[in-house]
Protein backbone atom coordinates (compact mmCIF):
# COMPACT_ATOMS: atom_id res chain seq x y z
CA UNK A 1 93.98 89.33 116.01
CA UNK A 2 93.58 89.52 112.62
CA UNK A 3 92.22 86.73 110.77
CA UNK A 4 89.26 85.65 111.52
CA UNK A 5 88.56 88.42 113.69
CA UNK A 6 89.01 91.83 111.76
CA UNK A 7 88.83 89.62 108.75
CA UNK A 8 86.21 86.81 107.72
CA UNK A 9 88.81 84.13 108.22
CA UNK A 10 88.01 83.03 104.46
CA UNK A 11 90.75 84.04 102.06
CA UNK A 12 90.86 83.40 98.67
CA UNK A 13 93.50 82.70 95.87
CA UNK A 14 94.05 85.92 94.06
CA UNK A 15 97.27 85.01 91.99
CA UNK A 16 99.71 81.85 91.00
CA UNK A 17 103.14 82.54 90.22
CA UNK A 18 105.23 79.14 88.83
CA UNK A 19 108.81 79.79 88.21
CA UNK A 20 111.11 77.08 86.70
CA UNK A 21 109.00 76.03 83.96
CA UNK A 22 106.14 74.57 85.35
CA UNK A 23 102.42 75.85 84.44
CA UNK A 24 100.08 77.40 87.34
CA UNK A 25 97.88 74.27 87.61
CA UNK A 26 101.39 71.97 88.39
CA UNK A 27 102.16 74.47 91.09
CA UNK A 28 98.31 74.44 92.33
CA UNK A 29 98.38 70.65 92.64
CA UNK A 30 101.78 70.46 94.01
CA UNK A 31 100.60 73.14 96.99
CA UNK A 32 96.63 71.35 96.86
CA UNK A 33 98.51 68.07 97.86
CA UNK A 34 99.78 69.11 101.09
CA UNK A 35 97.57 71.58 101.80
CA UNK A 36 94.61 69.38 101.54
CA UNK A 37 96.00 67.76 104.46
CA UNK A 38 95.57 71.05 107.09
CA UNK A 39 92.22 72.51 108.05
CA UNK A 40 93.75 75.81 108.07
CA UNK A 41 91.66 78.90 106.22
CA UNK A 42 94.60 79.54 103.65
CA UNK A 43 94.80 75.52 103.34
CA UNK A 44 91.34 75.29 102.57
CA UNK A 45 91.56 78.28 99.91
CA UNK A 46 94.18 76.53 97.76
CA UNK A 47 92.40 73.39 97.85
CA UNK A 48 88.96 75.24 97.22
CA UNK A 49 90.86 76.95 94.11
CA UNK A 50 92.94 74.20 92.84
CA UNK A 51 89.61 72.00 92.63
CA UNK A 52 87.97 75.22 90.52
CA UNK A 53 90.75 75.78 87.99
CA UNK A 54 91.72 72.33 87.41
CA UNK A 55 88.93 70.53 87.82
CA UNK A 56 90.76 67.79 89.78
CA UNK A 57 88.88 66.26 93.14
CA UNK A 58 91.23 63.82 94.60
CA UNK A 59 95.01 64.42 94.98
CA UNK A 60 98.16 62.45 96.05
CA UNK A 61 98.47 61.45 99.33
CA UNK A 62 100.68 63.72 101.52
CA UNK A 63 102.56 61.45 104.11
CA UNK A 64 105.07 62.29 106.81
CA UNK A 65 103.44 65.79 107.73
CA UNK A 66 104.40 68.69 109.88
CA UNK A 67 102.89 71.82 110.51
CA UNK A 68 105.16 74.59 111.56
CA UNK A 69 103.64 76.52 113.83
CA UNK A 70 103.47 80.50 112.04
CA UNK A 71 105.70 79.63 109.12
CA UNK A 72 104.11 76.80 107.31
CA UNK A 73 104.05 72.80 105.99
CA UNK A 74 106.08 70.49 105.08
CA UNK A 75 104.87 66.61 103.95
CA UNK A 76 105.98 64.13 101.35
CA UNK A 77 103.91 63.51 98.23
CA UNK A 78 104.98 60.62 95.71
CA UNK A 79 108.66 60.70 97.56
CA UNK A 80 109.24 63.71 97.50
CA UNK A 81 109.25 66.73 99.84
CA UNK A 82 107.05 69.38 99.23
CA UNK A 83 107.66 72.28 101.63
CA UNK A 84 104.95 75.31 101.59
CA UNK A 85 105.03 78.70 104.06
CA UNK A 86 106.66 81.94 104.58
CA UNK A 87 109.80 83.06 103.84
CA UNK A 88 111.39 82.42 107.24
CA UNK A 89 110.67 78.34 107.28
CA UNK A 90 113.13 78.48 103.84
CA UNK A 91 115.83 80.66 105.79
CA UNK A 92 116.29 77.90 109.05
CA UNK A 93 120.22 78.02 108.30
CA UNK A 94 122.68 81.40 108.13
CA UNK A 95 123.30 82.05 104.77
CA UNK A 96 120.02 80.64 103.67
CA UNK A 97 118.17 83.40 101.03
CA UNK A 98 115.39 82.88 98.73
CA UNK A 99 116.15 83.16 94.95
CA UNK A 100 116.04 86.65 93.70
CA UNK A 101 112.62 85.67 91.41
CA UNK A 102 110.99 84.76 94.19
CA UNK A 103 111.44 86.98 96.85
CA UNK A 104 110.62 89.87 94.31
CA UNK A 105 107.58 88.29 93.73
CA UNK A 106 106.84 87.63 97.18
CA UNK A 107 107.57 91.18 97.75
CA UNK A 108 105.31 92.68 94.54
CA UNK A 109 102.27 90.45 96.45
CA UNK A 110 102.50 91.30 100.05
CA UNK A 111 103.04 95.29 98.80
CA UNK A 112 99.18 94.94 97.20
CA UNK A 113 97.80 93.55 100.50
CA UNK A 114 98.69 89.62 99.68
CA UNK A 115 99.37 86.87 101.89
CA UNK A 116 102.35 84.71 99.85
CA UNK A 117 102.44 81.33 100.20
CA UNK A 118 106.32 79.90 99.28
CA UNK A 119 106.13 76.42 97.46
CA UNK A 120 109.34 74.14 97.17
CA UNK A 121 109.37 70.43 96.11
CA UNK A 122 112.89 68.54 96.19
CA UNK A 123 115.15 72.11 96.51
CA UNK A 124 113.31 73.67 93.73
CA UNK A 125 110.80 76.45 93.72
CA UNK A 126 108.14 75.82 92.12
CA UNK A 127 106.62 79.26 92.21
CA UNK A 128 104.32 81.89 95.01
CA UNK A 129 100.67 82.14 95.49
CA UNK A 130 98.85 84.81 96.71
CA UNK A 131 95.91 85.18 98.66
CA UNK A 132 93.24 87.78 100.56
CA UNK A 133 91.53 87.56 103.14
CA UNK A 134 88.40 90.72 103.38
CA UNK A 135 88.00 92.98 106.48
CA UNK A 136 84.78 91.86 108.14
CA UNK A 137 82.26 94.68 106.91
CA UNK A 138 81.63 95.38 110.72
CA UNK A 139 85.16 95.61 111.93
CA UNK A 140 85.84 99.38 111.17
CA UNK A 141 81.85 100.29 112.75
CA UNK A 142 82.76 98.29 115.58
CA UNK A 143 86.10 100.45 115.80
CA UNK A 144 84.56 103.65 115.80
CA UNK A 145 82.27 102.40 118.89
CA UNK A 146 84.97 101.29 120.92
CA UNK A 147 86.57 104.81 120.58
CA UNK A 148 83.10 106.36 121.55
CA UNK A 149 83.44 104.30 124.55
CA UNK A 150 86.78 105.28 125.33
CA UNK A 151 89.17 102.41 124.24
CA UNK A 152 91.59 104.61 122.56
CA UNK A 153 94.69 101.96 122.44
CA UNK A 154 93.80 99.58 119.89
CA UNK A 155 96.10 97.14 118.20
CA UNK A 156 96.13 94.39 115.98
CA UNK A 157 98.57 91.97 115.85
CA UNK A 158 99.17 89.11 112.91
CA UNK A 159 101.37 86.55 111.71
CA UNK A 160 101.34 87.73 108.65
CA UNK A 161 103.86 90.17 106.44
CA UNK A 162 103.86 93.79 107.95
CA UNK A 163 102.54 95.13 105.10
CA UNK A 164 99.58 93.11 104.91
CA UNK A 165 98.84 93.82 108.58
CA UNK A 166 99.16 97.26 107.71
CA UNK A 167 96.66 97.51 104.52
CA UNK A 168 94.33 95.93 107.05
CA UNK A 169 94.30 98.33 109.97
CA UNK A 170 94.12 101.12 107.81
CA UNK A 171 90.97 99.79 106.40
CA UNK A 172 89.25 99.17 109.91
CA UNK A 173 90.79 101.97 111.23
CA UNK A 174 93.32 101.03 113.68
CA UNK A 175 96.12 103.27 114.10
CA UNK A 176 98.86 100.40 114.96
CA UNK A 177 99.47 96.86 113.45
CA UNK A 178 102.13 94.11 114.72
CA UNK A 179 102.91 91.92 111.75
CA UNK A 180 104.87 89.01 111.32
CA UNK A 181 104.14 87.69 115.04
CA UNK A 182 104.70 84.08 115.88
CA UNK A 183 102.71 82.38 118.58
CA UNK A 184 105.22 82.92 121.38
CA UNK A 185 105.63 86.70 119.78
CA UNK A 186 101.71 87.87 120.36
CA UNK A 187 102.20 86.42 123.93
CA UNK A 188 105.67 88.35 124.95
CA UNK A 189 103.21 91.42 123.12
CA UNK A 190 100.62 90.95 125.39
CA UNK A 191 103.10 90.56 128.42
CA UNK A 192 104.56 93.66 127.33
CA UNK A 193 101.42 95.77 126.84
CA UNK A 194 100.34 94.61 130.56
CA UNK A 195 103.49 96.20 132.21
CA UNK A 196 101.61 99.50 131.64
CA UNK A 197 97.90 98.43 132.07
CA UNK A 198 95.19 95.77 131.43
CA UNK A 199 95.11 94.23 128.11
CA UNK A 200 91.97 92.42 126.63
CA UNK A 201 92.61 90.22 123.65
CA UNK A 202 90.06 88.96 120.75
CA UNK A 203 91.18 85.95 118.96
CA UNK A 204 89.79 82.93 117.22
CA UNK A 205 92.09 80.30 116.22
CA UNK A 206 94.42 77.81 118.26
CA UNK A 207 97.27 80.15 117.68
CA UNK A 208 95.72 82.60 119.77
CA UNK A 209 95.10 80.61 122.51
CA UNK A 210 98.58 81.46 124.47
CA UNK A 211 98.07 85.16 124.10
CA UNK A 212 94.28 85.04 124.91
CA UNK A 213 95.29 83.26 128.64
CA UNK A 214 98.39 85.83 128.88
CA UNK A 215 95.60 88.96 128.69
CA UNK A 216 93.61 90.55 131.75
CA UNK A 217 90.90 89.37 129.49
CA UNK A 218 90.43 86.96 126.81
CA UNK A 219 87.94 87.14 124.37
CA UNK A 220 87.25 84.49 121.81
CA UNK A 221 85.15 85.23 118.73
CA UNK A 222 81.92 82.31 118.96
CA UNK A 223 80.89 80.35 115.72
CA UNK A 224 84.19 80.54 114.17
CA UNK A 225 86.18 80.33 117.28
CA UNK A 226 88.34 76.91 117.96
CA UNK A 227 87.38 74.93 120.66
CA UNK A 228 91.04 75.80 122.79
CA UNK A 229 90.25 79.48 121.99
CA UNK A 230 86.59 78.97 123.77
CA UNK A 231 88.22 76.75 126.22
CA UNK A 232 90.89 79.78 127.21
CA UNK A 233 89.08 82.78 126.79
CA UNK A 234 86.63 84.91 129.56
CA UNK A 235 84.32 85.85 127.44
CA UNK A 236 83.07 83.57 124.01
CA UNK A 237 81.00 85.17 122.02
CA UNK A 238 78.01 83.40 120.93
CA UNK A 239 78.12 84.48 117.28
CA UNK A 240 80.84 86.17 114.56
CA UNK A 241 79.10 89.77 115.21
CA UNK A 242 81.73 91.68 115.69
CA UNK A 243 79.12 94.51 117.21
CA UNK A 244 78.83 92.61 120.20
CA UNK A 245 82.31 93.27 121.10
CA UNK A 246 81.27 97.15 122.66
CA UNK A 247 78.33 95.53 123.90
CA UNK A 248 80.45 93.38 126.03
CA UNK A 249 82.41 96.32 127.22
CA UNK A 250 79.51 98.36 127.98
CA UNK A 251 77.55 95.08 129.39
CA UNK A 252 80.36 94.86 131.57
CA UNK A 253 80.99 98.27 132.93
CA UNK A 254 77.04 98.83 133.73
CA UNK A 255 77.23 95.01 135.83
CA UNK A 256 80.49 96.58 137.72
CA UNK A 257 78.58 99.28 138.60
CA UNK A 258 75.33 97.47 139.66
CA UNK A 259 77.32 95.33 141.67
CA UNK A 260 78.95 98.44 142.88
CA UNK A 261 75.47 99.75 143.85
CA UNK A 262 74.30 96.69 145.41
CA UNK A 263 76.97 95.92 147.48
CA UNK A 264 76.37 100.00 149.40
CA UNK A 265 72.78 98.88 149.41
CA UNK A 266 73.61 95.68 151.64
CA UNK A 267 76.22 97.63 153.68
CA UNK A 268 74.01 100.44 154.08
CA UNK A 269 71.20 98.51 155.30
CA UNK A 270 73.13 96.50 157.64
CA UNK A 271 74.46 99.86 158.90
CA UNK A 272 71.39 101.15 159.58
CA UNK A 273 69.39 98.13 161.18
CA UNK A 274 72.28 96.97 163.49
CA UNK A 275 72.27 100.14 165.55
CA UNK A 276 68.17 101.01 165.44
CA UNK A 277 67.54 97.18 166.42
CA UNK A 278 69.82 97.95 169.73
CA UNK A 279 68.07 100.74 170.34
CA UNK A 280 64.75 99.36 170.24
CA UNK A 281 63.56 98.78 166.36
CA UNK A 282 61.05 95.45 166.92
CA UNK A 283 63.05 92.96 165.43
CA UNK A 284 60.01 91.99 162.85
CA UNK A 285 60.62 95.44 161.23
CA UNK A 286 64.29 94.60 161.25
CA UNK A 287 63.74 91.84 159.50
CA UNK A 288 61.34 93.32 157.06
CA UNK A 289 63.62 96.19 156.04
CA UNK A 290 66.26 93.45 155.84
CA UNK A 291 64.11 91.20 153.26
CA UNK A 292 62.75 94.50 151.28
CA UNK A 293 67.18 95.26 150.52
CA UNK A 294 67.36 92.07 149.44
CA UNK A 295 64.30 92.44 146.96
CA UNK A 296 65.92 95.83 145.98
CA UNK A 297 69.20 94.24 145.39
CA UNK A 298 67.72 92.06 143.20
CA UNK A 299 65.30 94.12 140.80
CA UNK A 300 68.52 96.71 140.16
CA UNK A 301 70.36 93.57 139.20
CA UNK A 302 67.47 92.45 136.95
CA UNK A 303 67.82 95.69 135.10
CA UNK A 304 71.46 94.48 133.53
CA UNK A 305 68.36 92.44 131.25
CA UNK A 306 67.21 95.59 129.83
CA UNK A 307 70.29 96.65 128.99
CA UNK A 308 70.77 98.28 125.44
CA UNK A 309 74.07 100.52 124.35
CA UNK A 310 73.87 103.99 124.35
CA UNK A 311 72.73 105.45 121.03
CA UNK A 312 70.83 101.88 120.29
């Protein structure tokens, strides 16, 4: 996924568009309103910035409010309906477009890497604000290592405009990017990727949580993982490190293999002592040689402690 995993999951305003009259700070309170309402990261960046440019602390109360899953918010603030998202929750009905000033704008943002955030209050625009979110500084170093490890197929999927999940891949790396993916869409992707193989899937958020159950393996990203991402997932990491990610994967291949070795160790053994012990082996030494497999099972499992990734 890729806020909050390839990214740091804290975006930040980077421009205010108001249309129809109204001055940026009108528009930031109008979105700060609702948004302050929603512990989402892009919530929490309008509020952070509306506090910083306008100095205001306290806003209106938003009442009456619903969060639409992948598309946006909708509440009422002094009577009226504010409505903030994506362009699809303003284009419910056929027929339905967005104004010609605004999807232009929209379009000008999400073409320089911007997330767009759509505010309407009453039927009226009141204008687009942009934000960006930064590529973790260890996502394209923990790309590289996966491909050293062989994980060639590598792709990361967002809710957000195509074009902004494309200026992100390209700066970690990844060869493919699925944008504009709702909810139900990552977990059909995921369904679909498993018709031809395993799938793991690294998430963070509540949103992820479908696809992270649908994959062979879930993975859930630790401090700033939700608690029904850590709930679902396999594997939680205990920090943000995205480096820990091939450690997993090599953690996990070297324990299949020690389990691999221990399991021939206990057959073998039992191979060997059932047949000598009928043939005359004292039972005591059968019984020793039995305990000393067991010991030797258990010092090559103790080794998975030592274990460091190659090149490290």
């Amino acid at each position: 996924d890729k806020t909050g995993t390839l990214t740091e999951g804290r975006p930040r305003v980077t421009d205010v568009v108001p249309m129809n009259g109204i001055g940026e700070n009108a528009l930031l309170l109008a979105a700060a309103a609702v948004e302050s309402m929603s512990d989402h990261p892009l919530a929490e960046a309008v509020v952070a910035a509306t506090r910083e440019r306008t100095g205001t602390v306290e806003f209106p109360i938003a009442e009456d409010l619903q969060n639409i899953a992948g598309q946006g918010i909708v509440a009422r603030v002094s009577g009226q309906t504010v409505e903030i998202g994506k362009s699809r929750l303003f284009l419910k009905k056929p027929g339905d477009r967005l104004p010609d000033s605004v999807a232009s704008h929209v379009e000008r943002l999400q073409a320089g890497g911007r997330t767009t955030m759509i505010v309407r209050r009453d039927g009226e625009f009141l204008g687009v604000i942009g934000l960006m979110d930064t590529p973790r500084q260890s996502a394209a170093h923990m790309i590289q290592r996966m491909r050293e490890l062989g994980v060639q197929d590598m792709i990361m999927i967002s809710g957000d405009n195509q074009q902004v999940a494309d200026a992100v891949a390209k700066s970690v790396g990844i060869d493919q990017a699925w944008g504009e993916l709702m909810p139900d869409d990552k977990v059909a992707a995921i369904q679909r990727l498993r018709e031809t193989g395993d799938v793991a899937m690294i998430g963070d958020g509540v949103n992820d949580a479908p696809a992270l159950a649908t994959a062979t393996v879930g993975i859930a990203m630790g401090a700033a993982g939700s608690d029904v991402a850590l709930e679902t997932a396999d594997v939680a990491l205990m920090s943000d490190d995205l480096s820990l990610i091939p450690f997993v994967v090599g953690l996990s291949r070297q324990t299949a293999r020690i389990i691999r070795q221990n399991v021939w160790i206990s057959l073998g053994m039992v191979a060997l002592l059932v047949p000598s012990t009928l043939l005359g082996l004292h039972m005591g030494y059968a019984v020793l040689f039995h305990e000393g497999s067991t010991i030797v099972v258990v010092l090559n499992a103790l080794r998975l402690l030592g274990y460091r990734p190659a090149g490290e």
